[in-house]
C-alpha atoms as a PDB file:
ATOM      1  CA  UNK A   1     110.044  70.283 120.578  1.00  0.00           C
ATOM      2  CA  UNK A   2     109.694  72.031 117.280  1.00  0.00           C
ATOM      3  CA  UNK A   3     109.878  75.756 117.322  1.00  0.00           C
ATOM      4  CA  UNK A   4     106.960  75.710 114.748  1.00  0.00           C
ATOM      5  CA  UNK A   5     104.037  73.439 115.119  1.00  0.00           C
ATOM      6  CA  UNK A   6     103.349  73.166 111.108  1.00  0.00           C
ATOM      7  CA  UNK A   7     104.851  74.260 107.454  1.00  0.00           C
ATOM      8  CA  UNK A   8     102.310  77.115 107.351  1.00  0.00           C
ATOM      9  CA  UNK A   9     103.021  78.590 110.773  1.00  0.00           C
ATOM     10  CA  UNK A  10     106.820  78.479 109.683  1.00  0.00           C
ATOM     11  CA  UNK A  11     105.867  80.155 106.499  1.00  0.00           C
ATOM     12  CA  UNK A  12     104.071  82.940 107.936  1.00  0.00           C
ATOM     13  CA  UNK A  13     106.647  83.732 109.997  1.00  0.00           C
ATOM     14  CA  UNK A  14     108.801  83.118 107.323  1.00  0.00           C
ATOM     15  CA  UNK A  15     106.969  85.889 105.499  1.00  0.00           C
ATOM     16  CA  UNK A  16     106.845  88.282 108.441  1.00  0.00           C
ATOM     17  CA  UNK A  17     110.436  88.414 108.674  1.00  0.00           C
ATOM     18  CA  UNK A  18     110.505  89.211 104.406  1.00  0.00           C
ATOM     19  CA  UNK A  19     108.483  91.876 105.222  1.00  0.00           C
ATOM     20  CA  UNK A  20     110.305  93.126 108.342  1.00  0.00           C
ATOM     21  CA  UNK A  21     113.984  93.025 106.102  1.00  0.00           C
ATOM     22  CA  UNK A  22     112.127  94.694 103.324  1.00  0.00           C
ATOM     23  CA  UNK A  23     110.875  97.427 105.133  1.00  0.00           C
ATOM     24  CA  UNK A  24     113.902  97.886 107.242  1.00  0.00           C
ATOM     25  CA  UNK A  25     116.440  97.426 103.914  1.00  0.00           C
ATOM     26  CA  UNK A  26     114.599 100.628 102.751  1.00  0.00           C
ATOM     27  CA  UNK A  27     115.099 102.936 105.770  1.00  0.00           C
ATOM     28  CA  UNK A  28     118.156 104.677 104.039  1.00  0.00           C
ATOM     29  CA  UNK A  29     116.498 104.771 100.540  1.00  0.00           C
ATOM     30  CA  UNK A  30     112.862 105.722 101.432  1.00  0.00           C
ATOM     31  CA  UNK A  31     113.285 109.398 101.725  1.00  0.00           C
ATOM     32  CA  UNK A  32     115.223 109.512  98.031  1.00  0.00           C
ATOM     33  CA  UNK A  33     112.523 106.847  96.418  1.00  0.00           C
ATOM     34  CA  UNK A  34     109.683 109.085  97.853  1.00  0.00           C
ATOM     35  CA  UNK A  35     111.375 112.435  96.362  1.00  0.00           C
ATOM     36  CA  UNK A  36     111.746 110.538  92.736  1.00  0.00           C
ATOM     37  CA  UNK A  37     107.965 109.811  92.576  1.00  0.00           C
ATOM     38  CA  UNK A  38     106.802 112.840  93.747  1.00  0.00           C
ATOM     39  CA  UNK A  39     109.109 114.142  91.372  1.00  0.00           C
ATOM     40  CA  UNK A  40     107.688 112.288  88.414  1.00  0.00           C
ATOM     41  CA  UNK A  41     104.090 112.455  90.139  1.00  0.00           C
ATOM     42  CA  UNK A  42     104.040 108.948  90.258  1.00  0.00           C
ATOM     43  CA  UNK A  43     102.602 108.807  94.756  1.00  0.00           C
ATOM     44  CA  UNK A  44      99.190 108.708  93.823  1.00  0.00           C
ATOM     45  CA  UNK A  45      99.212 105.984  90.913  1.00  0.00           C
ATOM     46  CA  UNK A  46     101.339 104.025  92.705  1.00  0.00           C
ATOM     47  CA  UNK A  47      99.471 104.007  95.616  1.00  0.00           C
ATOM     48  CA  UNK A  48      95.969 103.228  93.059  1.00  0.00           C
ATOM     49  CA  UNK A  49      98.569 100.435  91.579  1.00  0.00           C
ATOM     50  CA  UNK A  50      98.594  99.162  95.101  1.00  0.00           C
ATOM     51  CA  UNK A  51      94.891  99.576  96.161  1.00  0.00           C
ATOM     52  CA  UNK A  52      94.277  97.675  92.539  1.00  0.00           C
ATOM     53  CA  UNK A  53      96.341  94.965  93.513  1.00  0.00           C
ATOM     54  CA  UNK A  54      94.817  94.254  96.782  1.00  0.00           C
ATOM     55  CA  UNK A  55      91.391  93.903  95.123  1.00  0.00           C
ATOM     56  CA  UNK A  56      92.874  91.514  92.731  1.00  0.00           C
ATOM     57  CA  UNK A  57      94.264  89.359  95.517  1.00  0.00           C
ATOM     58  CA  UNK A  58      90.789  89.631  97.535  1.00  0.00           C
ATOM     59  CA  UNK A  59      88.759  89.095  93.992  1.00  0.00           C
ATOM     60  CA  UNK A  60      91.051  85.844  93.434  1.00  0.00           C
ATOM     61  CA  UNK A  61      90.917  84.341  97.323  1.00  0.00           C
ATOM     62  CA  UNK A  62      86.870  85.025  96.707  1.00  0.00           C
ATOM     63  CA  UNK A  63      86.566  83.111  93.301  1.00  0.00           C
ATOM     64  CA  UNK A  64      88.425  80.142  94.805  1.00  0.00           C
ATOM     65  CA  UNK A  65      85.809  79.908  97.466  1.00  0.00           C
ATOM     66  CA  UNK A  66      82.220  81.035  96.349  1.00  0.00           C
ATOM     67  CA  UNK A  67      81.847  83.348  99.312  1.00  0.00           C
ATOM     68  CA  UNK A  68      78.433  84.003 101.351  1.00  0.00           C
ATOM     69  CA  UNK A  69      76.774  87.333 101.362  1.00  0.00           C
ATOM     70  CA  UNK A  70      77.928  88.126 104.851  1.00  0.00           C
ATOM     71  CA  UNK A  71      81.369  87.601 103.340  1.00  0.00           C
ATOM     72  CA  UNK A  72      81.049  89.611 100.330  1.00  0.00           C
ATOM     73  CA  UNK A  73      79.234  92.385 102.579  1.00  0.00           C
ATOM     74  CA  UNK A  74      82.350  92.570 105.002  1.00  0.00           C
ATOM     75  CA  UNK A  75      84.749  92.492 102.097  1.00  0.00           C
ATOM     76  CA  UNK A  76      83.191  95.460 100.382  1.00  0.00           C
ATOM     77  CA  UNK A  77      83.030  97.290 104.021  1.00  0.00           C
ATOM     78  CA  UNK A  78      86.924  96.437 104.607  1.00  0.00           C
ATOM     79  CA  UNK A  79      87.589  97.300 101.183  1.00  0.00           C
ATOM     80  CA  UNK A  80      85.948 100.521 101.590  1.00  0.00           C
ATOM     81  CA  UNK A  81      87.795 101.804 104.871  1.00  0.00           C
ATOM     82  CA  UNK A  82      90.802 100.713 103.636  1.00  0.00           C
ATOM     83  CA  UNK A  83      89.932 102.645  99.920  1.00  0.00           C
ATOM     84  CA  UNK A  84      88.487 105.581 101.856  1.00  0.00           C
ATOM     85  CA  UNK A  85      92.534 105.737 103.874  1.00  0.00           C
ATOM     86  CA  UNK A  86      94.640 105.302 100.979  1.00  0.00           C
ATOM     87  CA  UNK A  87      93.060 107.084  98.227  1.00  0.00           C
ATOM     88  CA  UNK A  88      90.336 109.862  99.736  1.00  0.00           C
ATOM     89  CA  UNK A  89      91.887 110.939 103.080  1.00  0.00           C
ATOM     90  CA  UNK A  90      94.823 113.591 103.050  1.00  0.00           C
ATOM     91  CA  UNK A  91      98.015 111.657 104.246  1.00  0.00           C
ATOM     92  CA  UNK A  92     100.919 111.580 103.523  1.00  0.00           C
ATOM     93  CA  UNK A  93     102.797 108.882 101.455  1.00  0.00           C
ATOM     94  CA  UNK A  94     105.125 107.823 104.022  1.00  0.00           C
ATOM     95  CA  UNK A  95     101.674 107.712 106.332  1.00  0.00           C
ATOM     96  CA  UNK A  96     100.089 105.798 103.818  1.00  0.00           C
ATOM     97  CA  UNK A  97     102.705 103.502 103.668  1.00  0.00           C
ATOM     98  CA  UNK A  98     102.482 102.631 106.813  1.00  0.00           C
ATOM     99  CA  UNK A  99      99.274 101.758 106.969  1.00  0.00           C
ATOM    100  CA  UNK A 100     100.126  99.197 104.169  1.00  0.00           C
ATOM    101  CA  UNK A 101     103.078  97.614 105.715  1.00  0.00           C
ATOM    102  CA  UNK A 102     102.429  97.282 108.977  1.00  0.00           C
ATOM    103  CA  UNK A 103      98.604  96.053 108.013  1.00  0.00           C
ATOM    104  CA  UNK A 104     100.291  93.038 105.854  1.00  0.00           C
ATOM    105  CA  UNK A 105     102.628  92.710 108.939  1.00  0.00           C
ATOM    106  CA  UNK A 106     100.478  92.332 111.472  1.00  0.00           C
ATOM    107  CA  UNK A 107      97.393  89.630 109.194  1.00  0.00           C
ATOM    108  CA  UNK A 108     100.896  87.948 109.122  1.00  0.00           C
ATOM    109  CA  UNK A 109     101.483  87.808 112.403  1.00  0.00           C
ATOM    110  CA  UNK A 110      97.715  87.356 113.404  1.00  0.00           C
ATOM    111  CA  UNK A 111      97.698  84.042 111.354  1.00  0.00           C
ATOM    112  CA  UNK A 112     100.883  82.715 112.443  1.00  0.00           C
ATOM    113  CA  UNK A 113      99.592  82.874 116.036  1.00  0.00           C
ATOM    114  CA  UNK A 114      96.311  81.713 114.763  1.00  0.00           C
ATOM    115  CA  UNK A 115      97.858  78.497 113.048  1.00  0.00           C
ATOM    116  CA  UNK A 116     100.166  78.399 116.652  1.00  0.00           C
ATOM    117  CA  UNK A 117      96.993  77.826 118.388  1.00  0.00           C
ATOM    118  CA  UNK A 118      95.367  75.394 116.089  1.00  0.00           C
ATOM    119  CA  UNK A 119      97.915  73.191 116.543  1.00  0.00           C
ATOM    120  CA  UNK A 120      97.868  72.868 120.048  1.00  0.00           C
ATOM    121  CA  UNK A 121     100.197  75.820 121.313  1.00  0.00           C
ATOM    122  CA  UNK A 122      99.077  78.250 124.223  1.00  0.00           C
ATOM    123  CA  UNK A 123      98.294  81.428 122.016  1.00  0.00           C
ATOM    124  CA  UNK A 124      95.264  83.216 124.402  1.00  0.00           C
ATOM    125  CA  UNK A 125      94.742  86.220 122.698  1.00  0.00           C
ATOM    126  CA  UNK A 126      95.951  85.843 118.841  1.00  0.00           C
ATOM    127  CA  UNK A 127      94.715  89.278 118.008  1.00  0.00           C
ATOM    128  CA  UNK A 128      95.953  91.413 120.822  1.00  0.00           C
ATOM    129  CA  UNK A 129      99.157  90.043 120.663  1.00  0.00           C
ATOM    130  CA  UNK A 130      99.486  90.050 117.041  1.00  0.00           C
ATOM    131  CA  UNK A 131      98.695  94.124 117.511  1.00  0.00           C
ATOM    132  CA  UNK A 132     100.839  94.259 119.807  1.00  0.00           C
ATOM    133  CA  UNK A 133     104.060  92.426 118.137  1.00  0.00           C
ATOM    134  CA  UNK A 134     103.010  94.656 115.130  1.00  0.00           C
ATOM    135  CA  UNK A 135     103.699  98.063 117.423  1.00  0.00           C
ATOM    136  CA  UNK A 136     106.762  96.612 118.536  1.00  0.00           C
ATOM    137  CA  UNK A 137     108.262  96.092 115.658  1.00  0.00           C
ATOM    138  CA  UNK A 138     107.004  99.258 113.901  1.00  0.00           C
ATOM    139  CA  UNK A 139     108.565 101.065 116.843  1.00  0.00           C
ATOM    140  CA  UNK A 140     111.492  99.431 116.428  1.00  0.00           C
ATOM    141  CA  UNK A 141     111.457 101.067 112.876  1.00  0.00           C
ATOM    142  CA  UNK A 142     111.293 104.180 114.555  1.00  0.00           C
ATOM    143  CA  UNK A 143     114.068 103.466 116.979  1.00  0.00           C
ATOM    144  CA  UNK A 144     116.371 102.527 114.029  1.00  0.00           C
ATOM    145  CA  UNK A 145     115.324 106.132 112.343  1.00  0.00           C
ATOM    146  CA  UNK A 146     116.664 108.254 115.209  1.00  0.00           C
ATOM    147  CA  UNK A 147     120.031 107.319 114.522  1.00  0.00           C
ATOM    148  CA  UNK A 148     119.921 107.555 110.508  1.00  0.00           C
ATOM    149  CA  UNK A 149     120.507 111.191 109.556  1.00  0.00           C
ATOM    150  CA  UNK A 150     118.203 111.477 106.666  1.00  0.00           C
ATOM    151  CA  UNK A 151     115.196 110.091 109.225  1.00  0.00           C
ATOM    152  CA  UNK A 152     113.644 110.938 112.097  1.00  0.00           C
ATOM    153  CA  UNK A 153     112.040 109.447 115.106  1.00  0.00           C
ATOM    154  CA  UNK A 154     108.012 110.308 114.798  1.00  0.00           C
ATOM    155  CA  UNK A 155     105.624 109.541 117.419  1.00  0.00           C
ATOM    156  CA  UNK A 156     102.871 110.384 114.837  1.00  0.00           C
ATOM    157  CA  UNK A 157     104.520 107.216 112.601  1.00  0.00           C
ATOM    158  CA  UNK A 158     104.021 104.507 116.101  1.00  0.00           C
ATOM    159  CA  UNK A 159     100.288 106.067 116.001  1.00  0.00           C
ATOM    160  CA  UNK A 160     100.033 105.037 112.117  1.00  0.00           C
ATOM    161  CA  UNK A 161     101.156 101.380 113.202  1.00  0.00           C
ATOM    162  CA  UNK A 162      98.933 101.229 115.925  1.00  0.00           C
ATOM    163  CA  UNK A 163      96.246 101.822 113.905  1.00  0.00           C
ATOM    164  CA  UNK A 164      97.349  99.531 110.585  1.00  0.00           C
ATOM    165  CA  UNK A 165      97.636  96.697 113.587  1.00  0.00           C
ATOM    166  CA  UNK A 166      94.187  97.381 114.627  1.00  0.00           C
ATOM    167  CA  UNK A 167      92.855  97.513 111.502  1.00  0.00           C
ATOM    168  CA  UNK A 168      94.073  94.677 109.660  1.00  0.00           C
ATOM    169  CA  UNK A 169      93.657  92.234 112.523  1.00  0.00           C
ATOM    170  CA  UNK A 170      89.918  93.644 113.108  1.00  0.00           C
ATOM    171  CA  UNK A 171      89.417  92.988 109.065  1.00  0.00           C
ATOM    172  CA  UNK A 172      90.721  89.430 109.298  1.00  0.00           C
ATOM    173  CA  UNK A 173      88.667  89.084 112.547  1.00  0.00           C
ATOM    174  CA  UNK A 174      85.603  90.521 110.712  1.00  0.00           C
ATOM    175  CA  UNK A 175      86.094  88.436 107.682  1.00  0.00           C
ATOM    176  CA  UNK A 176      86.680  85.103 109.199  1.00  0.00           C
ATOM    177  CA  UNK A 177      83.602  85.691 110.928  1.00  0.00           C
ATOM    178  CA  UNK A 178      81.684  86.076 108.133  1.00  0.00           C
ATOM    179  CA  UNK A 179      83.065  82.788 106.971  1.00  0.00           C
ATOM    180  CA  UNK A 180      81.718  80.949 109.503  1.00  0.00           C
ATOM    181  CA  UNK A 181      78.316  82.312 108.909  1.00  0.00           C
ATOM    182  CA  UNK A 182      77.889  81.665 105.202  1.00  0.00           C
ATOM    183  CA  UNK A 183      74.624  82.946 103.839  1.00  0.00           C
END
């Protein structure tokens, strides 16, 4: 028995774990990269850079598939929150951060378990455990911290993963719904 039931469920995971390494690779460098843009003010363009790109990325997935009006109106709601978090409320970089991370983690995730199920594998609760394997790991990204001695472990940081779980697995949830009801 295959450990993956298709190409695409390998290749989310695939991705997951490029985006695990990534994150973890920059555990040592993070609190030196942040101090260079703030030093150069450079936090809050990237950060528009970012938001910019997403929209890009949703804008291109959209003109490959005519999208309903249900599915433009959740799009521009998702958009919003996720706009209203990034650019308008008053976190902090680092919190911002990982909103973005562990949000592209766990969509990863979510899918992979999605595409596990399609295929005949016993997945009963893609989203909840996709939240779930999110907060693990993102904990485990605290864990690591407490023994680096430029970090720290922060509860606060495990709350900001719950909640970039929740929230990208709710928007994927939300906009494959309105997929499914085109009009």
């Amino acid at each position: 028995m295959s450990l993956f039931t298709s190409n695409r469920e390998r290749l989310l995971w695939f991705c997951v774990l490029a985006v695990m390494v990534a994150i973890y690779s920059t555990l040592g460098l993070a609190g030196r990269l942040a101090e260079v843009l703030r030093e150069r003010d450079l936090v809050e363009a990237l950060f528009a850079f970012g938001f910019l790109l997403v929209l890009v990325t949703i804008l291109g997935s959209a003109m490959k598939r005519r999208p309903g009006r249900r599915e433009i109106w959740v799009t521009i709601g998702v958009t919003a929150v996720y706009g209203m978090l990034l650019l308008r409320v008053f976190l902090s970089p680092q919190e911002r951060t990982h909103l973005i991370e562990y949000g592209v983690v766990a969509v990863l995730i979510y899918h992979a378990l999605i595409e596990r199920r399609r295929n005949g594998r016993n997945v009963p609760t893609p989203a909840l455990l996709a939240v779930l394997l999110t907060v693990l790991l993102g904990w485990l990204d605290e864990g690591i911290q407490a023994f680096l001695p430029n970090r720290t472990y922060d509860v606060r940081d495990i709350a900001f993963n719950v909640l970039a779980g929740l929230m990208a697995v709710v928007a994927s949830q939300a906009l494959a719904w309105a997929r499914r009801r085109r009009g």
